[in-house]
PDB file of N, CA and C in Angstrom:
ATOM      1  N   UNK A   1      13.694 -31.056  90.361  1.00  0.00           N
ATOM      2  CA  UNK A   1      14.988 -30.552  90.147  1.00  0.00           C
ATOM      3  C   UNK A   1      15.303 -30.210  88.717  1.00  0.00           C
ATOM      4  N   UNK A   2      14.975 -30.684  87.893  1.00  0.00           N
ATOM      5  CA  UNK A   2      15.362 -30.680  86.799  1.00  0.00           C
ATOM      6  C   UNK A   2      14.424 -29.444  85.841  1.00  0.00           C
ATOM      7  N   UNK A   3      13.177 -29.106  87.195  1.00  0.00           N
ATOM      8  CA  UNK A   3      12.623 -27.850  86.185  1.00  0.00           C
ATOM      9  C   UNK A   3      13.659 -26.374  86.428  1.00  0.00           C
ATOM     10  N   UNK A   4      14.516 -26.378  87.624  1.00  0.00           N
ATOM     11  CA  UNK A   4      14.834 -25.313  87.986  1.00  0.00           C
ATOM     12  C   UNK A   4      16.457 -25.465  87.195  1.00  0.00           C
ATOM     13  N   UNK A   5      16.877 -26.730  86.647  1.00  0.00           N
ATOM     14  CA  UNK A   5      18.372 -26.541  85.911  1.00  0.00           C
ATOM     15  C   UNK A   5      17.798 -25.638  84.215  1.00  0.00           C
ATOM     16  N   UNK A   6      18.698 -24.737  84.197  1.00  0.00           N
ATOM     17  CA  UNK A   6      18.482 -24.351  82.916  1.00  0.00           C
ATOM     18  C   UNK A   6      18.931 -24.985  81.646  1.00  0.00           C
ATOM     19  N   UNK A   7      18.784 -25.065  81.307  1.00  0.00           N
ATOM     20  CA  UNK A   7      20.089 -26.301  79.613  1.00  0.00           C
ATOM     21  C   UNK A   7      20.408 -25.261  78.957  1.00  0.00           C
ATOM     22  N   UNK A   8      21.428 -25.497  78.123  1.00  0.00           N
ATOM     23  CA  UNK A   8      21.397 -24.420  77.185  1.00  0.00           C
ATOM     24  C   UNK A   8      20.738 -24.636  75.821  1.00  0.00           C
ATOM     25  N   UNK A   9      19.816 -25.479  76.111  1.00  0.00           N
ATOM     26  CA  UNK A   9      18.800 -25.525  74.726  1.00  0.00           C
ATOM     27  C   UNK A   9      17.382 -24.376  74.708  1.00  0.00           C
ATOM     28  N   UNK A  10      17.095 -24.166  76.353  1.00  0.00           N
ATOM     29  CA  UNK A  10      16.331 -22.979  76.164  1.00  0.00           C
ATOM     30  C   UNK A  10      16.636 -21.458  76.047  1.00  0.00           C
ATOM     31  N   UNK A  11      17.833 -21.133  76.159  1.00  0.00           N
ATOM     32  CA  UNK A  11      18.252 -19.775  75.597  1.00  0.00           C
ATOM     33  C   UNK A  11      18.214 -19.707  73.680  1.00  0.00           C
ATOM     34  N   UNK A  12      18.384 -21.062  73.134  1.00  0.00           N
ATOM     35  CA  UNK A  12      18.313 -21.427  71.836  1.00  0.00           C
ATOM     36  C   UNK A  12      16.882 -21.136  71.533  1.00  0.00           C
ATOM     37  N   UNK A  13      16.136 -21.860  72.738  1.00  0.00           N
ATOM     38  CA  UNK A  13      14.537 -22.665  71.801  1.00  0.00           C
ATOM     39  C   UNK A  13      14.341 -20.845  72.387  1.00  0.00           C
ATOM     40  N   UNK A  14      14.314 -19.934  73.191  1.00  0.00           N
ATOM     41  CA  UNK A  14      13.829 -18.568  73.233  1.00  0.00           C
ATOM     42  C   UNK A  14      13.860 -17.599  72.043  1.00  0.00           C
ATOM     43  N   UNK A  15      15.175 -17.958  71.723  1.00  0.00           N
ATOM     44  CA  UNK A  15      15.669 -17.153  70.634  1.00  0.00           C
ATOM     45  C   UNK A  15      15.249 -17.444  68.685  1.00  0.00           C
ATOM     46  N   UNK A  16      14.941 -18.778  69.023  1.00  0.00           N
ATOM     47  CA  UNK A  16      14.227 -19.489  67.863  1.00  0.00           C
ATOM     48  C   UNK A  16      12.673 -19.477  67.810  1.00  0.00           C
ATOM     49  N   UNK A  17      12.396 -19.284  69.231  1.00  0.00           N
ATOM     50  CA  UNK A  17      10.589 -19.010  69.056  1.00  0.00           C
ATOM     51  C   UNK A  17      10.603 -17.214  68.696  1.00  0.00           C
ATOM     52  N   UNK A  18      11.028 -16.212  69.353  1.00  0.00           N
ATOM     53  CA  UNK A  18      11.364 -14.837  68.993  1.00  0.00           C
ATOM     54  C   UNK A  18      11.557 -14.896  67.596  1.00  0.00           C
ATOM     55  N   UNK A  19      12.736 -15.633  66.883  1.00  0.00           N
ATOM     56  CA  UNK A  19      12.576 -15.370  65.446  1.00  0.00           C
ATOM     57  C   UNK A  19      11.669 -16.068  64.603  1.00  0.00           C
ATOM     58  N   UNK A  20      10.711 -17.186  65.325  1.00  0.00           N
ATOM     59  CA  UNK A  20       9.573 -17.526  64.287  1.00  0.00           C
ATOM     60  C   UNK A  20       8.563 -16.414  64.524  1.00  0.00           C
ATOM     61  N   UNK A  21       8.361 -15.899  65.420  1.00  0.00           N
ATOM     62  CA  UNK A  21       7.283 -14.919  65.609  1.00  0.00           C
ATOM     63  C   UNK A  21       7.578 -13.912  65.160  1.00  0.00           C
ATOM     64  N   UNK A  22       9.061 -13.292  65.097  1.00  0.00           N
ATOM     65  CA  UNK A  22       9.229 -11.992  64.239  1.00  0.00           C
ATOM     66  C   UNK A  22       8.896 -12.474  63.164  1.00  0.00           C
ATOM     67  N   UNK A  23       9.013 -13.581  62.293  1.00  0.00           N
ATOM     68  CA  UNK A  23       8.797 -14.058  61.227  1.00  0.00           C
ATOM     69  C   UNK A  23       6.896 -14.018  60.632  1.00  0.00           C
ATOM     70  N   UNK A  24       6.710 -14.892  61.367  1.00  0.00           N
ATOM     71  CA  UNK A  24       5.260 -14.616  61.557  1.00  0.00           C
ATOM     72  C   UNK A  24       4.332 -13.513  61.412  1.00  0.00           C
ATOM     73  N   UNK A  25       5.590 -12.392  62.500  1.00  0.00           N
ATOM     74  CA  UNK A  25       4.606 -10.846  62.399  1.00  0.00           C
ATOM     75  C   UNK A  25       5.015 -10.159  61.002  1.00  0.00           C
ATOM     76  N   UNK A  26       6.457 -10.439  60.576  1.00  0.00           N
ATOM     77  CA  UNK A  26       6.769 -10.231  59.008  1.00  0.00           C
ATOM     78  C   UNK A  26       5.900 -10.790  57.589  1.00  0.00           C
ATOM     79  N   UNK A  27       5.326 -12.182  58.124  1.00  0.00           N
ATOM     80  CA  UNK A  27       4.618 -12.285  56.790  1.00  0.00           C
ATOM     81  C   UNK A  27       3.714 -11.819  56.825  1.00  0.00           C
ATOM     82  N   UNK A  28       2.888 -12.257  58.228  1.00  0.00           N
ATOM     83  CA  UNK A  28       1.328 -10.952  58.476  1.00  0.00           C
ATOM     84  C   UNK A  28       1.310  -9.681  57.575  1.00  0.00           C
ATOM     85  N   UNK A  29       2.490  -8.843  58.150  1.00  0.00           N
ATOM     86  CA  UNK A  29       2.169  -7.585  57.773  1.00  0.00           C
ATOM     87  C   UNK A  29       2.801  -7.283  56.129  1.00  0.00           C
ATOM     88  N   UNK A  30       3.492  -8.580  55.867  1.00  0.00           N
ATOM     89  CA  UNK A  30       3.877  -8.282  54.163  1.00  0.00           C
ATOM     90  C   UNK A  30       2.674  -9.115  53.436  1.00  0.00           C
ATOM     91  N   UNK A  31       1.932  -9.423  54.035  1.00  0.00           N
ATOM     92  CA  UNK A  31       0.490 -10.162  53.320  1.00  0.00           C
ATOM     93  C   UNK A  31      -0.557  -9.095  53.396  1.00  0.00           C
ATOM     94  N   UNK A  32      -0.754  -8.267  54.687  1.00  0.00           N
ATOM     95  CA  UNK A  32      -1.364  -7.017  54.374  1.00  0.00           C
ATOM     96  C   UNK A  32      -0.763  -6.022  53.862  1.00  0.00           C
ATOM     97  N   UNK A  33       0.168  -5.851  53.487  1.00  0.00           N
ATOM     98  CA  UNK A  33       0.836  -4.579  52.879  1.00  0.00           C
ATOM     99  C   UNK A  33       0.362  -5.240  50.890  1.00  0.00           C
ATOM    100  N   UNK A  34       0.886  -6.476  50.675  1.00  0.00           N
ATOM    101  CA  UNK A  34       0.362  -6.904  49.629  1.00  0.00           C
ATOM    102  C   UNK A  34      -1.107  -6.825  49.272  1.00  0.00           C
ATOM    103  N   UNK A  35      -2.095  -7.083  50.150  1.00  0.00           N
ATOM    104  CA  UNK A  35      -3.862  -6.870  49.983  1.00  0.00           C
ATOM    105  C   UNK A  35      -3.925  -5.193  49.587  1.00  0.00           C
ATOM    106  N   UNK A  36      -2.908  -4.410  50.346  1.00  0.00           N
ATOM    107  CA  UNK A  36      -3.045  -3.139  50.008  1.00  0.00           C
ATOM    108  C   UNK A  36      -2.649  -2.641  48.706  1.00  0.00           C
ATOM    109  N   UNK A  37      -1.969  -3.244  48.349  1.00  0.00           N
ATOM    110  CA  UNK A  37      -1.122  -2.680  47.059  1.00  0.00           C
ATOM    111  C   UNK A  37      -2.281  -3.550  46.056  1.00  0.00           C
ATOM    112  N   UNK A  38      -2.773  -4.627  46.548  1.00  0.00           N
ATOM    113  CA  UNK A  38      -3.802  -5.012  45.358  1.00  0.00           C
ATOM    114  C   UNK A  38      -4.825  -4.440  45.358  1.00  0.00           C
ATOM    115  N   UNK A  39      -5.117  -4.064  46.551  1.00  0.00           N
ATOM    116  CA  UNK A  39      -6.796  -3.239  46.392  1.00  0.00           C
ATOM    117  C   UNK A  39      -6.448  -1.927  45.789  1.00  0.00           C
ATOM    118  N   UNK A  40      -5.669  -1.192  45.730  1.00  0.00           N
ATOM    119  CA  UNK A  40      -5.381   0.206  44.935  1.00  0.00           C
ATOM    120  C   UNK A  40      -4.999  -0.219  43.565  1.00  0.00           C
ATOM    121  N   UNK A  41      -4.492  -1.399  43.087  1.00  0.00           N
ATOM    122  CA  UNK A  41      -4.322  -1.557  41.606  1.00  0.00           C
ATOM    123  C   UNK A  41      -5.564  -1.824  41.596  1.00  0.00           C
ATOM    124  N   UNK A  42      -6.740  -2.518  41.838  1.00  0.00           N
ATOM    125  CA  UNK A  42      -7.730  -2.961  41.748  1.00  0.00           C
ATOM    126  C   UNK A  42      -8.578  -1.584  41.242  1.00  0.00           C
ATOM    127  N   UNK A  43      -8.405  -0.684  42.381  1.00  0.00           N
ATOM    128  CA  UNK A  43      -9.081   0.460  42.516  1.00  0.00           C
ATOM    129  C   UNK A  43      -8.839   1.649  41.042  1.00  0.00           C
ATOM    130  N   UNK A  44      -7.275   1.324  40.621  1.00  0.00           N
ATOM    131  CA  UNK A  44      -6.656   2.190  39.475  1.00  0.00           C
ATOM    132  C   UNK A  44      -7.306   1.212  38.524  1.00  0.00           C
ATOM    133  N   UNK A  45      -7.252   0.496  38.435  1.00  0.00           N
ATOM    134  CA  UNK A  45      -7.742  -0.528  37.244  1.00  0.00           C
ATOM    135  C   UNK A  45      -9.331   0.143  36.668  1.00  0.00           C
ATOM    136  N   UNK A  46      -9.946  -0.184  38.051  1.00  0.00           N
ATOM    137  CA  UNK A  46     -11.531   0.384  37.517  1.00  0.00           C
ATOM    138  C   UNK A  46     -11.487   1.850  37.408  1.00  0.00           C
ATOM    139  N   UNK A  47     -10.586   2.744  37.704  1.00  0.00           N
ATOM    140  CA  UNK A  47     -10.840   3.531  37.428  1.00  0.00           C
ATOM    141  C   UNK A  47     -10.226   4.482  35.873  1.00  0.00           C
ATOM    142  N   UNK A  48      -9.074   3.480  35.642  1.00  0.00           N
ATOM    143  CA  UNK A  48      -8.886   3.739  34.399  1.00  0.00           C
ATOM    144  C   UNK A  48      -9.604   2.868  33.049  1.00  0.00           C
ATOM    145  N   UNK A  49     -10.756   1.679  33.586  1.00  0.00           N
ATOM    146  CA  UNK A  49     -11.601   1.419  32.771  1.00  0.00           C
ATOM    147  C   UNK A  49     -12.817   2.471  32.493  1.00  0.00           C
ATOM    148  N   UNK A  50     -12.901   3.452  33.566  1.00  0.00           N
ATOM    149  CA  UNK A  50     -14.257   4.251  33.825  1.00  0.00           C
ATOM    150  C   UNK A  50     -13.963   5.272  32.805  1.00  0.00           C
ATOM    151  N   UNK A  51     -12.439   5.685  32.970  1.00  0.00           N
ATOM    152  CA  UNK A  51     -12.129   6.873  32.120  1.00  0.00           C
ATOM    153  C   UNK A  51     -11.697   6.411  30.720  1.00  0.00           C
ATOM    154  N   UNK A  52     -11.461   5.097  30.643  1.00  0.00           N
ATOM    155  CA  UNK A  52     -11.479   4.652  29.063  1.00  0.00           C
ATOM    156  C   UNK A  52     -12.477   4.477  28.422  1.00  0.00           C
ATOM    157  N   UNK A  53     -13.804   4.244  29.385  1.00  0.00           N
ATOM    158  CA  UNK A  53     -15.095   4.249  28.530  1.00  0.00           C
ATOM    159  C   UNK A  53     -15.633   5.321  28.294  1.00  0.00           C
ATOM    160  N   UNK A  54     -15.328   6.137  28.928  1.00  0.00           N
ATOM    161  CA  UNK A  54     -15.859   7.723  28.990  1.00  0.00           C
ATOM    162  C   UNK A  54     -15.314   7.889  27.457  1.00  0.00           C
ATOM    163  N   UNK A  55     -13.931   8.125  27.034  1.00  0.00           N
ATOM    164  CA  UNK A  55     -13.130   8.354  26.252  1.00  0.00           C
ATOM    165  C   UNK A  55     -13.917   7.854  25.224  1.00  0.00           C
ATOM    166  N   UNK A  56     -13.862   6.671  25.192  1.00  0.00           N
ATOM    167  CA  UNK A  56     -14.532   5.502  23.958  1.00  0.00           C
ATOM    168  C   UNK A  56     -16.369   6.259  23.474  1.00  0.00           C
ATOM    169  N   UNK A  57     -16.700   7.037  24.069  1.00  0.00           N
ATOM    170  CA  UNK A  57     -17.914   7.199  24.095  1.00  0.00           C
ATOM    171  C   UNK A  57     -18.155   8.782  23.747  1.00  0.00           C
ATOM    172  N   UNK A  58     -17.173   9.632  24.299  1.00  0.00           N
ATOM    173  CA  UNK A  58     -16.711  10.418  23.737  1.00  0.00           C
ATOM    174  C   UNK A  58     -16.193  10.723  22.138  1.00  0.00           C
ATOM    175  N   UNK A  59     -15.159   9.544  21.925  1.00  0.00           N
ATOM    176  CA  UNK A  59     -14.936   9.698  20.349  1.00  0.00           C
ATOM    177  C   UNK A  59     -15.620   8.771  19.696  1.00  0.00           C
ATOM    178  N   UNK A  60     -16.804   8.129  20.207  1.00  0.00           N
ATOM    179  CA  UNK A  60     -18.053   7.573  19.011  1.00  0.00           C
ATOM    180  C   UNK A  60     -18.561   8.672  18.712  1.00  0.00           C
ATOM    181  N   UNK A  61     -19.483   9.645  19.993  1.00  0.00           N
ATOM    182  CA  UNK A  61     -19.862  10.420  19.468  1.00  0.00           C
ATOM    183  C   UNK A  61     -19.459  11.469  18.516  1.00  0.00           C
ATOM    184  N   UNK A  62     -18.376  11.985  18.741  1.00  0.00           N
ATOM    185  CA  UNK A  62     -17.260  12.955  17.830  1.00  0.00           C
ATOM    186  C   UNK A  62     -17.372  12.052  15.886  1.00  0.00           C
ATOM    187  N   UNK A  63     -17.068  10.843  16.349  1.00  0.00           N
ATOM    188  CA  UNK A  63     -17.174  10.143  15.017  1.00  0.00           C
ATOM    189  C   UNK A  63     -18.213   9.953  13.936  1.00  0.00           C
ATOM    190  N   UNK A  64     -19.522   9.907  14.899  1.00  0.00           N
ATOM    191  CA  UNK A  64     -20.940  10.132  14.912  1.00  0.00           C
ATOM    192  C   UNK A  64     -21.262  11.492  14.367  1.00  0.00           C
ATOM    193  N   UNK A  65     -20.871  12.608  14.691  1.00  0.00           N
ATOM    194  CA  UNK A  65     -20.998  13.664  14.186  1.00  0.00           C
ATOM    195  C   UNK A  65     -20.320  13.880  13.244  1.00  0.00           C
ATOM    196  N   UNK A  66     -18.956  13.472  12.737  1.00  0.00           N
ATOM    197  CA  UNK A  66     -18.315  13.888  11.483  1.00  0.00           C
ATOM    198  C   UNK A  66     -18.966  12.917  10.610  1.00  0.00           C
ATOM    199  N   UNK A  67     -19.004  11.867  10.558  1.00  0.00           N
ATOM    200  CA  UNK A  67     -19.714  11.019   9.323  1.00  0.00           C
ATOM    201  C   UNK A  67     -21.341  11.260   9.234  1.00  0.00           C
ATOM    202  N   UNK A  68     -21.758  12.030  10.245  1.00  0.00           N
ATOM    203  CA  UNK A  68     -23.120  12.805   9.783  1.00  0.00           C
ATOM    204  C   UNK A  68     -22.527  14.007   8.852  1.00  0.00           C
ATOM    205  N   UNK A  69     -21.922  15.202   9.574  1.00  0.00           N
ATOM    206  CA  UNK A  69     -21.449  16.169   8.443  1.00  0.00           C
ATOM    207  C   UNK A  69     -20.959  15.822   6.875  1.00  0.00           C
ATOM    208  N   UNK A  70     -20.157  14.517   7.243  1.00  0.00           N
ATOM    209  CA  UNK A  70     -19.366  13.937   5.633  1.00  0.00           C
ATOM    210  C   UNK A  70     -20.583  13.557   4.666  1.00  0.00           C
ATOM    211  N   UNK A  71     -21.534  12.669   5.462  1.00  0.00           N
ATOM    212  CA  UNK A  71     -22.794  12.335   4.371  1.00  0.00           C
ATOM    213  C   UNK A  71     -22.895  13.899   4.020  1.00  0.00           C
ATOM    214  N   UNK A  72     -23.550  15.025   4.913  1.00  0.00           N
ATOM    215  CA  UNK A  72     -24.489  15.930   4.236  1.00  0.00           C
ATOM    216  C   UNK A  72     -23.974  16.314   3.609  1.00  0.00           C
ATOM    217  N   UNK A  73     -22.120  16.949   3.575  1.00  0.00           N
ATOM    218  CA  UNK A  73     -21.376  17.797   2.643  1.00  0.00           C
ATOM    219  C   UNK A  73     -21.921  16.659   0.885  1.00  0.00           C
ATOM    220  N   UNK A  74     -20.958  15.523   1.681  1.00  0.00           N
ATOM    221  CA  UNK A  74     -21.761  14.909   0.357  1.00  0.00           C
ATOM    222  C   UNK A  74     -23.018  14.877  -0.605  1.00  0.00           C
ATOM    223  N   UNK A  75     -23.906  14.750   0.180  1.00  0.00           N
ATOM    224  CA  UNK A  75     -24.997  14.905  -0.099  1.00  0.00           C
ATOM    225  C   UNK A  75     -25.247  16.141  -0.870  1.00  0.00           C
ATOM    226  N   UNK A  76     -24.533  17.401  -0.311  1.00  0.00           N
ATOM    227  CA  UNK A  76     -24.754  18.645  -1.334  1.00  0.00           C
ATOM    228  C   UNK A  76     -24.278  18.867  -2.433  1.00  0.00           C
ATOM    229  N   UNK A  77     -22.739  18.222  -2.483  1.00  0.00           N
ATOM    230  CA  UNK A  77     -22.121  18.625  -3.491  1.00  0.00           C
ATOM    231  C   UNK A  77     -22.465  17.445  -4.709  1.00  0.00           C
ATOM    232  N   UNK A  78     -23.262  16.051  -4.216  1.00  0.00           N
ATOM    233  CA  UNK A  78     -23.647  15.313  -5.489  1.00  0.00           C
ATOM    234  C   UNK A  78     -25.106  15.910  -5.689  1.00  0.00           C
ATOM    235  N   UNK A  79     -25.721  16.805  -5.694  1.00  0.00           N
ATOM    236  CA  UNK A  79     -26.770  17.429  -5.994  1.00  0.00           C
ATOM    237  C   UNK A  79     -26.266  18.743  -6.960  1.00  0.00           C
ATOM    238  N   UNK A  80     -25.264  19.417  -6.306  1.00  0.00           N
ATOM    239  CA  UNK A  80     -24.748  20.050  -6.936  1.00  0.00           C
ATOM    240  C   UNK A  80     -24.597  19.875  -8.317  1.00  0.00           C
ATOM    241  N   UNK A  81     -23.694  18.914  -8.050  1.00  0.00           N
ATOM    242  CA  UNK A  81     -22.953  18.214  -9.773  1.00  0.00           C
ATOM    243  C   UNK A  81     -24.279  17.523 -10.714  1.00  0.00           C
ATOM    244  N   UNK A  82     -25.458  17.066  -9.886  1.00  0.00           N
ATOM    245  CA  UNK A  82     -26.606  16.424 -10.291  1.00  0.00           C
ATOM    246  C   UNK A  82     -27.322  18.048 -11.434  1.00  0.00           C
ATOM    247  N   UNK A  83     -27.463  18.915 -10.421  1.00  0.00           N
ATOM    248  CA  UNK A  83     -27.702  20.103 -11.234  1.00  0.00           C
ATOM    249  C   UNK A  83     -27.324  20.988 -11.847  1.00  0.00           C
ATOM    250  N   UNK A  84     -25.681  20.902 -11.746  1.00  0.00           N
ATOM    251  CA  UNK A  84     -24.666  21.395 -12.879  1.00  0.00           C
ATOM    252  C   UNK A  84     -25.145  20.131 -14.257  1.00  0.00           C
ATOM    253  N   UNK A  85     -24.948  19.400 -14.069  1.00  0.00           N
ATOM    254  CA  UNK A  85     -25.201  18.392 -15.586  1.00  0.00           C
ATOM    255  C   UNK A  85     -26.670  18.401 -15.949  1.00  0.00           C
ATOM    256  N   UNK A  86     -27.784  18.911 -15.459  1.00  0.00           N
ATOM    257  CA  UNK A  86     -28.660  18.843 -16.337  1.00  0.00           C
ATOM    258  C   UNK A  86     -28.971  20.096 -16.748  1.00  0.00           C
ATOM    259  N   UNK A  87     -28.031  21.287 -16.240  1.00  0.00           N
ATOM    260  CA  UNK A  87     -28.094  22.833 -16.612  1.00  0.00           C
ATOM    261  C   UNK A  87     -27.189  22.575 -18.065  1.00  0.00           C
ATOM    262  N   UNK A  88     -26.213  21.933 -18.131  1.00  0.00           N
ATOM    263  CA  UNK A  88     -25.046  21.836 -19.111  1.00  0.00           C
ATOM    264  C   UNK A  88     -25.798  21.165 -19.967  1.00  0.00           C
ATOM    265  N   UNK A  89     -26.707  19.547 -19.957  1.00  0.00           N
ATOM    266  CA  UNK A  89     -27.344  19.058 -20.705  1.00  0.00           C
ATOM    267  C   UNK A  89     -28.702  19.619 -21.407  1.00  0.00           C
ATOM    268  N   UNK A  90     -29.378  20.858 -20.584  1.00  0.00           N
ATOM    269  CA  UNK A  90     -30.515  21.602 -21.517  1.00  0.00           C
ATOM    270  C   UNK A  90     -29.975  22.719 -22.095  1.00  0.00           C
ATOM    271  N   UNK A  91     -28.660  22.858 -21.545  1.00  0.00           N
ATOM    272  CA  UNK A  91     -27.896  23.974 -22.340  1.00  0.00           C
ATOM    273  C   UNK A  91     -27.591  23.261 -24.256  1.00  0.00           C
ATOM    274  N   UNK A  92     -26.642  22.273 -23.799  1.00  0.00           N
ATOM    275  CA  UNK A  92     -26.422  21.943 -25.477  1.00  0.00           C
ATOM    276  C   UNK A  92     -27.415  21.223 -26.060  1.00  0.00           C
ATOM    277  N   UNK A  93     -28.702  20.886 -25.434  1.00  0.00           N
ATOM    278  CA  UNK A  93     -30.155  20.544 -26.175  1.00  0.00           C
ATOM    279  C   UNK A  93     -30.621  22.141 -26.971  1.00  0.00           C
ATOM    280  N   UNK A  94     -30.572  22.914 -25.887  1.00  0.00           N
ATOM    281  CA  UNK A  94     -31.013  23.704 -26.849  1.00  0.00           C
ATOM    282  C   UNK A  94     -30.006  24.402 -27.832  1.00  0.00           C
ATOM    283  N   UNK A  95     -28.717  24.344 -27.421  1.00  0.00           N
ATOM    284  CA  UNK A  95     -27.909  24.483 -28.738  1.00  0.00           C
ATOM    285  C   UNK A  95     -27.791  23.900 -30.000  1.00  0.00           C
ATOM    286  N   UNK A  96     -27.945  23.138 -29.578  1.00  0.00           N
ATOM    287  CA  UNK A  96     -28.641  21.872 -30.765  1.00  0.00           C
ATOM    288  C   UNK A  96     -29.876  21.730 -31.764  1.00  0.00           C
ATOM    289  N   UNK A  97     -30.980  22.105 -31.004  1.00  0.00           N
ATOM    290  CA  UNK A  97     -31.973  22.580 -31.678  1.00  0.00           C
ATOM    291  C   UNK A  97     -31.823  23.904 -32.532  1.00  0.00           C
ATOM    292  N   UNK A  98     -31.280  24.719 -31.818  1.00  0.00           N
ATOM    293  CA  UNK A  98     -31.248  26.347 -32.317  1.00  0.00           C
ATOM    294  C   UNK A  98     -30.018  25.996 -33.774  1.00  0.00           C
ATOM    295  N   UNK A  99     -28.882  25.272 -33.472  1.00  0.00           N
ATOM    296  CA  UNK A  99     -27.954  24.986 -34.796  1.00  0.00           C
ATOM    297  C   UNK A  99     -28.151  23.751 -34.870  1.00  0.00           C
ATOM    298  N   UNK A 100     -28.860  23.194 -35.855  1.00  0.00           N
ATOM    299  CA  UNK A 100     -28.943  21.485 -36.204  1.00  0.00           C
ATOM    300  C   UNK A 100     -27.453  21.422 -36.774  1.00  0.00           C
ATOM    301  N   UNK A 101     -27.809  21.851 -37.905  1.00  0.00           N
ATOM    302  CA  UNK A 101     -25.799  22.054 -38.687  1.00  0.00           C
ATOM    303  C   UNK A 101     -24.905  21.998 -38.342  1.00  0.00           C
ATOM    304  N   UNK A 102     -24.748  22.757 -37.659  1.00  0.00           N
ATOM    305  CA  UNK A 102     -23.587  23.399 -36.827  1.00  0.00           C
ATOM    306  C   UNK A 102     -23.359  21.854 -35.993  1.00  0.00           C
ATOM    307  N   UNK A 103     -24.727  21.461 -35.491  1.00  0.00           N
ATOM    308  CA  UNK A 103     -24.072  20.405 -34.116  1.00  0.00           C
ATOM    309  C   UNK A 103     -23.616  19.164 -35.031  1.00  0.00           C
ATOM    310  N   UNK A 104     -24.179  19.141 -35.927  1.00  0.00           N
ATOM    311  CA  UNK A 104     -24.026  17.479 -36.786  1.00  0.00           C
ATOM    312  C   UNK A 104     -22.576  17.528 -37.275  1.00  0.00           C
ATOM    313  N   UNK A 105     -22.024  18.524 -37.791  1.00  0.00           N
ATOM    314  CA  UNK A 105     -20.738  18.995 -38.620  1.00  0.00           C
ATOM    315  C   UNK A 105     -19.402  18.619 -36.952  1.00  0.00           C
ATOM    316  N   UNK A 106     -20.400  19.152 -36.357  1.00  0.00           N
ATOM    317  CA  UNK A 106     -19.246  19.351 -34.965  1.00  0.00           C
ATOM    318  C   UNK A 106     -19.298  17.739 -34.120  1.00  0.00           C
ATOM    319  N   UNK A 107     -20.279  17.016 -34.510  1.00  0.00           N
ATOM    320  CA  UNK A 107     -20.524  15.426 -34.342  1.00  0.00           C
ATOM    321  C   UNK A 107     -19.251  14.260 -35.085  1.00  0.00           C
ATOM    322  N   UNK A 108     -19.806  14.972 -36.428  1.00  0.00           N
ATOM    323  CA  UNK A 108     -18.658  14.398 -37.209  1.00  0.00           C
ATOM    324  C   UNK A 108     -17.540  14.559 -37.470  1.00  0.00           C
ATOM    325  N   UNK A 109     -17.168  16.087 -37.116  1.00  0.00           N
ATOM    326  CA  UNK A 109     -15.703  16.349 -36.718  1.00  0.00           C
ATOM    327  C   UNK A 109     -15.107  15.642 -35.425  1.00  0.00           C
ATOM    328  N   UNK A 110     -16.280  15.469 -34.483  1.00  0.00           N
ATOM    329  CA  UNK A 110     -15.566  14.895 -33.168  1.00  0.00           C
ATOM    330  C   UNK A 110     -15.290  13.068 -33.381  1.00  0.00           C
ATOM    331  N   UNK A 111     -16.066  13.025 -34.183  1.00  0.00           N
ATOM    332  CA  UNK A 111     -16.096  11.137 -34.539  1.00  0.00           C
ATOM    333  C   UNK A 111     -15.120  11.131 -35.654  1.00  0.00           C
ATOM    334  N   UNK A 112     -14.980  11.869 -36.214  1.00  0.00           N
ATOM    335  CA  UNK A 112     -13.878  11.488 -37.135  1.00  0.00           C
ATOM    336  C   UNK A 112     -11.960  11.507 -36.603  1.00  0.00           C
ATOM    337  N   UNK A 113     -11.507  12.697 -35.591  1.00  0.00           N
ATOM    338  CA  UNK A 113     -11.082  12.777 -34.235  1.00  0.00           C
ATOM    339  C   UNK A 113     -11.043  11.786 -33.776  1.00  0.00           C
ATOM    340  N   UNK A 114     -11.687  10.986 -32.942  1.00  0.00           N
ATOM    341  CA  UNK A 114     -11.932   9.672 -32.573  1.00  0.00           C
ATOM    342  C   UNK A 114     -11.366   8.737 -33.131  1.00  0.00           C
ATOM    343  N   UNK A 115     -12.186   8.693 -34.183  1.00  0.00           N
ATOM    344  CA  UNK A 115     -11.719   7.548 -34.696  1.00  0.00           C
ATOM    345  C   UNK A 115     -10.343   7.620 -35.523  1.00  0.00           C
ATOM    346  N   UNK A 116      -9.654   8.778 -35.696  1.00  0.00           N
ATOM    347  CA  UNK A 116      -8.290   9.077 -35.821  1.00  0.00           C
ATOM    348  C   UNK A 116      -7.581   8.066 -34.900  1.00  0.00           C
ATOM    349  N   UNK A 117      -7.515   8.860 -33.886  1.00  0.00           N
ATOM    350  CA  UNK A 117      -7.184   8.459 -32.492  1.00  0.00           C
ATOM    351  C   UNK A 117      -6.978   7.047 -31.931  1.00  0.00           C
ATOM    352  N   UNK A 118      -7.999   6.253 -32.599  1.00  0.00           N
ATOM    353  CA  UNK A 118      -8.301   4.574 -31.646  1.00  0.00           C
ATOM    354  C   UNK A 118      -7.407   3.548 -32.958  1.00  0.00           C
ATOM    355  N   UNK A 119      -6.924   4.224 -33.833  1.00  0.00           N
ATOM    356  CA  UNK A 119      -6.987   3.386 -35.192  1.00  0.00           C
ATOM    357  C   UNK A 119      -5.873   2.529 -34.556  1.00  0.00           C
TER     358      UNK A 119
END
């Protein structure tokens, strides 16, 4: 007898098992909706590490090539100046030789100048 009386605790306990299971099917699918949203950050992640190394490897090389160009420019223009000063230095050797006078007078005019100057 008592299976066929209804109570009114099972229209309750129906309505309370319905909302644990909507509940249930709510966290399910907000726990896979969350795996989803992590596997695509996951997925953006590596893929903006792929394109940051690209980048990084990209401007070594770029960097690689200008501090090769910077040595050579360098490299020319202290050769340059290396062979401007010993064109200038066999220049007033032989001015020197050709006027002994002339250079000694112009020695001691410049040291006397000088030593004007520092007094």
């Amino acid at each position: 007898m008592s299976e066929s009386i209804a109570t009114p605790q099972d229209p309750i306990e129906g309505v309370k098992s319905q909302a644990l299971q909507a509940a249930e099917e709510l966290r399910a699918a907000a726990a896979h909706k969350a795996q989803q949203l992590k596997d695509v950050a996951q997925e953006r992640v590596q893929h903006l590490r792929e394109v940051a190394g690209e980048r990084v490897q990209h401007l070594r090389a770029i960097a690689s090539e200008k501090s090769d160009h910077l040595r050579d420019v360098a490299e020319e223009h202290f050769t340059d100046a290396r062979e401007r000063i010993g064109d200038w230095q066999e220049e007033t050797e032989r001015y020197v030789r050709e006027n002994p006078t002339k250079s000694v007078l112009i020695a001691l005019g410049v040291g006397f100048l000088v030593g004007r100057l520092f007094r």
